[in-house]
N, C-alpha and C. Protein backbone atom coordinates (compact mmCIF):
# COMPACT_ATOMS: atom_id res chain seq x y z
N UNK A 1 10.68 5.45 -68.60
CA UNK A 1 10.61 5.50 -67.16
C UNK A 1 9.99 6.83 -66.74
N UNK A 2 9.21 7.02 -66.06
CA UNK A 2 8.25 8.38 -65.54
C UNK A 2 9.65 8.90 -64.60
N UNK A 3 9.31 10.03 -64.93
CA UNK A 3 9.79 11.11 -64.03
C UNK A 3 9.46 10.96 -62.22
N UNK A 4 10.36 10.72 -61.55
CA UNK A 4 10.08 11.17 -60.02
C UNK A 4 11.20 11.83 -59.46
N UNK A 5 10.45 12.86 -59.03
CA UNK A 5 11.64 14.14 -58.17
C UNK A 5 11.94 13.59 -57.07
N UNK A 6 13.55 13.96 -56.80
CA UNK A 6 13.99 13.33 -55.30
C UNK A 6 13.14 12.94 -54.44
N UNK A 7 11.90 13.89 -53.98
CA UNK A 7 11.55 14.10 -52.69
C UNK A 7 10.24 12.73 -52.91
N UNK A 8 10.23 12.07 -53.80
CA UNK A 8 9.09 11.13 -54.03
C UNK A 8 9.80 10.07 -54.14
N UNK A 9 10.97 9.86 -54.65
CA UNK A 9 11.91 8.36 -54.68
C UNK A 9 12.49 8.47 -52.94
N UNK A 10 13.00 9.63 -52.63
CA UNK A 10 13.08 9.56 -51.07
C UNK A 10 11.71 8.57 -50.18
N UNK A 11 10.77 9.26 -50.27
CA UNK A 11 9.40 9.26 -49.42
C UNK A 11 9.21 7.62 -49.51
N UNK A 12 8.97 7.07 -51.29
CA UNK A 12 8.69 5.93 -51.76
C UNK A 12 9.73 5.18 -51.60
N UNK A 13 10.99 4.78 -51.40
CA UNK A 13 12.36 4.04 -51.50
C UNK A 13 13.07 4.05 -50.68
N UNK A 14 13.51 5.42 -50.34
CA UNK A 14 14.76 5.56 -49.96
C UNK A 14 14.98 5.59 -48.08
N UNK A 15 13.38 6.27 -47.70
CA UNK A 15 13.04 6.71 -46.35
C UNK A 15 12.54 5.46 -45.88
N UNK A 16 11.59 4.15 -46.07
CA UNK A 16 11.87 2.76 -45.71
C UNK A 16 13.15 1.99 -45.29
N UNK A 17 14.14 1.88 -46.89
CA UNK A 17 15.53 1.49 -46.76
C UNK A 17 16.12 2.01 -45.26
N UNK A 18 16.01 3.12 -45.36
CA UNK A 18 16.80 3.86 -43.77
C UNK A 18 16.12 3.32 -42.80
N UNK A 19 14.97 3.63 -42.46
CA UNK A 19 14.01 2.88 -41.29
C UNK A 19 14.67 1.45 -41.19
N UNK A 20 14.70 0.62 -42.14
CA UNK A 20 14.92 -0.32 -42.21
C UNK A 20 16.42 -0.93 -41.75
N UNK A 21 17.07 -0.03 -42.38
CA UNK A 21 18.56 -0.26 -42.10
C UNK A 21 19.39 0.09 -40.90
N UNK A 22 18.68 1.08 -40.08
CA UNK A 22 18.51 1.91 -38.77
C UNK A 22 17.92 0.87 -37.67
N UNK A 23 17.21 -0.23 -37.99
CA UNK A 23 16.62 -1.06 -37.06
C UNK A 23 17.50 -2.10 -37.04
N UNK A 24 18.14 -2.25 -38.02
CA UNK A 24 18.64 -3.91 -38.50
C UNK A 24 20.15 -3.77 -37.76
N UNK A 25 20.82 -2.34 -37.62
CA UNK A 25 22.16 -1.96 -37.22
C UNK A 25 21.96 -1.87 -35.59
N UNK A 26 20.41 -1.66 -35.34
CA UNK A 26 20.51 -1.22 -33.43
C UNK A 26 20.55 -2.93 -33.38
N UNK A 27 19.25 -3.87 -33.89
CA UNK A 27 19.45 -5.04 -33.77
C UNK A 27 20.75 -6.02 -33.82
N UNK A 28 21.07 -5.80 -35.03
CA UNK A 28 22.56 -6.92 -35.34
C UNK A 28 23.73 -6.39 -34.68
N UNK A 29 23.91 -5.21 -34.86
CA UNK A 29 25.79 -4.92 -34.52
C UNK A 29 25.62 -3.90 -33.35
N UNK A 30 24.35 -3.42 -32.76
CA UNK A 30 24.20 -2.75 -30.97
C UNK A 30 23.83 -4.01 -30.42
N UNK A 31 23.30 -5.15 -30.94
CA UNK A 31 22.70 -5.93 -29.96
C UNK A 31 21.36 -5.44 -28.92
N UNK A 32 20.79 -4.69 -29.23
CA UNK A 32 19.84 -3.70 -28.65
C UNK A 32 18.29 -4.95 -29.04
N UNK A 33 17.14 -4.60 -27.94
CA UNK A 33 16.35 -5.68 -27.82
C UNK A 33 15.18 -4.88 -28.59
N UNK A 34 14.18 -5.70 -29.32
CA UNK A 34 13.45 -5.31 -30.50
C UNK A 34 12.54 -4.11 -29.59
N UNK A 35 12.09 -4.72 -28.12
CA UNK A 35 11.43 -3.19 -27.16
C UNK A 35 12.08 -2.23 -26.98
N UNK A 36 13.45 -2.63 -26.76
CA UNK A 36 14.28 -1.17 -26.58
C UNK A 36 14.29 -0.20 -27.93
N UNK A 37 14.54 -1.03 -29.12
CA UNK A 37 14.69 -0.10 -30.19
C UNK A 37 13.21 0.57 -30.77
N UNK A 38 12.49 -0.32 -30.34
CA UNK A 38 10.60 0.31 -30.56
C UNK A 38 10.45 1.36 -29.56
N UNK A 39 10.72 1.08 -28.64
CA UNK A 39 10.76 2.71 -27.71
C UNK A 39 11.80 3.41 -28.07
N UNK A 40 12.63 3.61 -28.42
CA UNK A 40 13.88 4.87 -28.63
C UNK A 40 13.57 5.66 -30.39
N UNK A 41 12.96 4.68 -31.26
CA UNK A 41 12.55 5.64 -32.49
C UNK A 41 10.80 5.75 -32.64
N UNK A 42 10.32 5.40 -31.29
CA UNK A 42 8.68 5.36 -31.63
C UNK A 42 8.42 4.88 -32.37
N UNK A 43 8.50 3.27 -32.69
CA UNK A 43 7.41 2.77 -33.25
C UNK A 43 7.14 1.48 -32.69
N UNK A 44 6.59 0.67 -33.29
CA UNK A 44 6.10 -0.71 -32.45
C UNK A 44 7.08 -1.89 -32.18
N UNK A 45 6.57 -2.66 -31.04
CA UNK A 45 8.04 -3.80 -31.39
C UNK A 45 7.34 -4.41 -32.86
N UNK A 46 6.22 -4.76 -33.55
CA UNK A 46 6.14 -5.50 -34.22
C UNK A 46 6.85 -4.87 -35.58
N UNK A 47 6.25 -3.61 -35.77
CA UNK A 47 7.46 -2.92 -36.62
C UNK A 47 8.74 -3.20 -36.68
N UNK A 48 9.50 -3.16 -35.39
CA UNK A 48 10.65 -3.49 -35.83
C UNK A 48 11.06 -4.83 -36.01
N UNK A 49 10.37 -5.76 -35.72
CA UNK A 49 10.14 -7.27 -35.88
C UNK A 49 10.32 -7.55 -37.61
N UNK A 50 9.27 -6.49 -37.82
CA UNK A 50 9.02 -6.68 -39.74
C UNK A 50 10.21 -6.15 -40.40
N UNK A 51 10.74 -5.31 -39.52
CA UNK A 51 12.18 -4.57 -39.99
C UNK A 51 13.05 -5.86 -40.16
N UNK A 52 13.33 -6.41 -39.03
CA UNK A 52 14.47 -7.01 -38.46
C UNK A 52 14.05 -8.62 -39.84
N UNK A 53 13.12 -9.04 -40.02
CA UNK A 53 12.98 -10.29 -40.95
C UNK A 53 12.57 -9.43 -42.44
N UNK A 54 12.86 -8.37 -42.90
CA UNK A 54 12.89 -7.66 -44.39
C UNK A 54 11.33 -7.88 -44.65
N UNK A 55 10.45 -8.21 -43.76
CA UNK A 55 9.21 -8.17 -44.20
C UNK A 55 8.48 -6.54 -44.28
N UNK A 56 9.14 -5.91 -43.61
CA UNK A 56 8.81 -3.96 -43.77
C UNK A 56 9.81 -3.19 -44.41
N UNK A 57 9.59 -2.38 -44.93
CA UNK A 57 11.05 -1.36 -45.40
C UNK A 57 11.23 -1.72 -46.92
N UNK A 58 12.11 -0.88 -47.48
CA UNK A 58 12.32 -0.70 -49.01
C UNK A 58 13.59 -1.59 -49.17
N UNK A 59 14.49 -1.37 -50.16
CA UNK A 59 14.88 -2.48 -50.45
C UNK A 59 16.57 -2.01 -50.22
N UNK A 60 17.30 -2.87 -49.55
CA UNK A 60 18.11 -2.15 -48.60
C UNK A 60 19.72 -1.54 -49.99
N UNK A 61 19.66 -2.68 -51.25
CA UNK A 61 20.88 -2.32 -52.20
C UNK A 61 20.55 -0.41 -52.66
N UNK A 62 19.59 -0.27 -52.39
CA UNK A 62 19.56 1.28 -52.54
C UNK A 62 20.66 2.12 -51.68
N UNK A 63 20.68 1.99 -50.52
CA UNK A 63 21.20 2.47 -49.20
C UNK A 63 23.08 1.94 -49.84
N UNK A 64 23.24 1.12 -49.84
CA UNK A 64 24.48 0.45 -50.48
C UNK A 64 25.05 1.00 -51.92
N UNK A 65 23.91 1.03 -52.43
CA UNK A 65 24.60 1.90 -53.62
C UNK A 65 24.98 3.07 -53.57
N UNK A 66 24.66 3.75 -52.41
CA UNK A 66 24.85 5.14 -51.95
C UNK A 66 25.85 5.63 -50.92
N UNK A 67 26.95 5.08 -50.98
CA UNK A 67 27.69 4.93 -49.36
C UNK A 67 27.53 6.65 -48.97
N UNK A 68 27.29 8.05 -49.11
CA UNK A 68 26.96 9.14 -48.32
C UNK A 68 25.62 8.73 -47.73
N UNK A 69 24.69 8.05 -48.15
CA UNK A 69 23.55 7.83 -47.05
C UNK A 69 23.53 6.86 -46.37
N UNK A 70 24.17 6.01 -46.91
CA UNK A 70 24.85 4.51 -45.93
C UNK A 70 25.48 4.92 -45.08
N UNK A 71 26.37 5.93 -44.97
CA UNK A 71 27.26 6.75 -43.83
C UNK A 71 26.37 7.17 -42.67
N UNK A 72 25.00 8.22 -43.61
CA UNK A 72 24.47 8.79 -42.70
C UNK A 72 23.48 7.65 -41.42
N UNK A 73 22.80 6.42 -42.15
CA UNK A 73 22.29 5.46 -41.75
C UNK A 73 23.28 5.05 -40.31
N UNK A 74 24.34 4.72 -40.70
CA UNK A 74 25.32 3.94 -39.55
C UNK A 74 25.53 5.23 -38.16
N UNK A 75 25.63 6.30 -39.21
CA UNK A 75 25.65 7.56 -37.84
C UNK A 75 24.58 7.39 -36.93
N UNK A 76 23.38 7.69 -37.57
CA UNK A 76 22.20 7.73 -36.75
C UNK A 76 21.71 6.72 -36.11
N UNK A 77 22.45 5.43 -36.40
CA UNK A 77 22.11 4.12 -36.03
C UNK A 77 22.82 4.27 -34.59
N UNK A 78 24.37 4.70 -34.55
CA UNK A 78 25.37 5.04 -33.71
C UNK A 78 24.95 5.86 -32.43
N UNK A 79 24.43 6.95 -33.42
CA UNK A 79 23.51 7.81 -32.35
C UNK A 79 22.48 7.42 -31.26
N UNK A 80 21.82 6.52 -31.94
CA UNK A 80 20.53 6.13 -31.15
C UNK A 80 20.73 5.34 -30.35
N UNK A 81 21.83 4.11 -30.81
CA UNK A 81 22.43 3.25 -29.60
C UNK A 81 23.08 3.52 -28.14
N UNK A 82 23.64 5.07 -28.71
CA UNK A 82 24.22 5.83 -27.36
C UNK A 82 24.27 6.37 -26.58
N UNK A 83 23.09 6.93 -27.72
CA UNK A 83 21.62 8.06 -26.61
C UNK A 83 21.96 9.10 -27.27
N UNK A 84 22.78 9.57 -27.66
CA UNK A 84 23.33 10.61 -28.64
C UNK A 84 22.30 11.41 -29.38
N UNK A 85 21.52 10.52 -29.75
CA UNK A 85 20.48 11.12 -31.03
C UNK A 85 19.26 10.43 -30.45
N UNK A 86 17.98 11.09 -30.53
CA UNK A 86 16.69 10.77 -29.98
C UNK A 86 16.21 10.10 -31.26
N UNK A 87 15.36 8.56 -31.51
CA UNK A 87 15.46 8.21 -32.79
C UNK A 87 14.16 8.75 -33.25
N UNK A 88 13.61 9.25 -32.14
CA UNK A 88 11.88 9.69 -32.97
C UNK A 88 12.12 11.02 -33.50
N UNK A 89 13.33 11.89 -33.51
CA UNK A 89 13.99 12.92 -34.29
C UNK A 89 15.19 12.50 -35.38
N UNK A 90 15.49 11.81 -35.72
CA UNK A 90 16.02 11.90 -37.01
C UNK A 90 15.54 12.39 -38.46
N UNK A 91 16.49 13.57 -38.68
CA UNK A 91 15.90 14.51 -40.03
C UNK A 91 15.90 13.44 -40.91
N UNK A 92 15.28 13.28 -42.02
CA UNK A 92 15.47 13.19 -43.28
C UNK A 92 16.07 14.10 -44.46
N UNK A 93 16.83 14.99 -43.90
CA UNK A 93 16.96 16.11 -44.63
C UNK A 93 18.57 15.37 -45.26
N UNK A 94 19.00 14.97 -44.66
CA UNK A 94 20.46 14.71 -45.41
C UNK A 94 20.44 14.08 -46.31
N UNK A 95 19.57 13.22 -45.73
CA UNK A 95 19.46 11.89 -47.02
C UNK A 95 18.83 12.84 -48.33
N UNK A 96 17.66 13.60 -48.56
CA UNK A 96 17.38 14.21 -49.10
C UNK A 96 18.19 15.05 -50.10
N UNK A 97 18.43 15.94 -49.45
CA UNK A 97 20.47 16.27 -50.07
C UNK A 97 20.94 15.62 -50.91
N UNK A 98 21.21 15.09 -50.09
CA UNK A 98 22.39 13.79 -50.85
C UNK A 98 21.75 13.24 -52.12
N UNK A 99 20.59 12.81 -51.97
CA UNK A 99 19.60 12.35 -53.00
C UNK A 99 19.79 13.33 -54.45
N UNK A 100 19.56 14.78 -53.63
CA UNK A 100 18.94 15.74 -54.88
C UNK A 100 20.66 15.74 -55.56
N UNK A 101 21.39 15.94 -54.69
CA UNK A 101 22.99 16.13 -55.17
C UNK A 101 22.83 15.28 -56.51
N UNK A 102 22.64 14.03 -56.57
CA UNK A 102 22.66 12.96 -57.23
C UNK A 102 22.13 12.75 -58.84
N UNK A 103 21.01 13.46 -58.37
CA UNK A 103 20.30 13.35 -59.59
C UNK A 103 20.68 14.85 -60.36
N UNK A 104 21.05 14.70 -62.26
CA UNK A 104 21.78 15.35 -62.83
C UNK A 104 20.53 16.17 -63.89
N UNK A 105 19.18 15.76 -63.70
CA UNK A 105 18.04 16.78 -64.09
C UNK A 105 17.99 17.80 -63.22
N UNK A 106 17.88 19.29 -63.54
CA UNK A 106 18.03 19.85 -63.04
C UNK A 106 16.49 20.35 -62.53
N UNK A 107 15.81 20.15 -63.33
CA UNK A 107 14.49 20.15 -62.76
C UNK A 107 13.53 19.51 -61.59
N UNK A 108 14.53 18.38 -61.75
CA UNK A 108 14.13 17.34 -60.33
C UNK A 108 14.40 18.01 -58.54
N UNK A 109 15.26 19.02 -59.05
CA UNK A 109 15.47 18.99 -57.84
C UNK A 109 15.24 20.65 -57.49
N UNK A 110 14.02 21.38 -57.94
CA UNK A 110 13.63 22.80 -57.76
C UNK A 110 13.39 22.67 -56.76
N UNK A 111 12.22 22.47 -56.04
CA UNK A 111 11.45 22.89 -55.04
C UNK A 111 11.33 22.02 -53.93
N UNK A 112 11.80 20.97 -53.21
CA UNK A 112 12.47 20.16 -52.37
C UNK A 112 12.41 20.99 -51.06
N UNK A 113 11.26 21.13 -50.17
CA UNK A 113 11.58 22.15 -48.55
C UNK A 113 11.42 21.26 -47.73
N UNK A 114 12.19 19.95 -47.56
CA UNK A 114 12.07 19.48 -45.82
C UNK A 114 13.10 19.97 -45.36
């Protein structure tokens, strides 16, 4: 298996899954309308359309296998529904974290600056 440092399984995997899982939580359990949630994280309704039928985004058992970023997902999901959190600002930095925490090469996780 090739080597990939956090910040590339994040970018490639992990940062979709969230997008993904962040749309599917304003949709299913805010009840929030596919325009409302395309305007509150900037992006398109059709985007979140592709969100909402798994046709966009990474693959969500990642996010699940991880309940500290599954946590963070439902927060920011929480956030955005409430107004709490602006969704076109959500860091990626936690998830990131959490990510590098994870992985037990110690090399993987040198140089990581978001």
């Amino acid at each position: 298996m090739p080597f990939k440092p956090p910040c590339e399984l994040l970018i490639q995997a992990v940062l979709p899954s969230i997008r993904s899982e962040i749309v599917r939580l304003l949709f299913q359990e805010y009840e929030m309308k596919q325009t409302e949630i395309a305007k509150k994280l900037g992006i398109t309704q059709s985007a979140v359309s592709q969100y909402v039928t798994h046709t966009r985004g990474g693959e969500p058992s990642i996010l699940h296998e991880n309940p500290e970023i599954m946590e963070f997902v439902k927060k920011m999901a929480e956030g955005v529904a409430s107004g709490e959190i602006d969704g076109k600002d959500i860091s990626m930095c936690i998830p990131c974290k959490l990510l590098k925490e994870k992985m037990t090469d110690e090399t993987s996780t040198s140089s990581c600056e978001f």
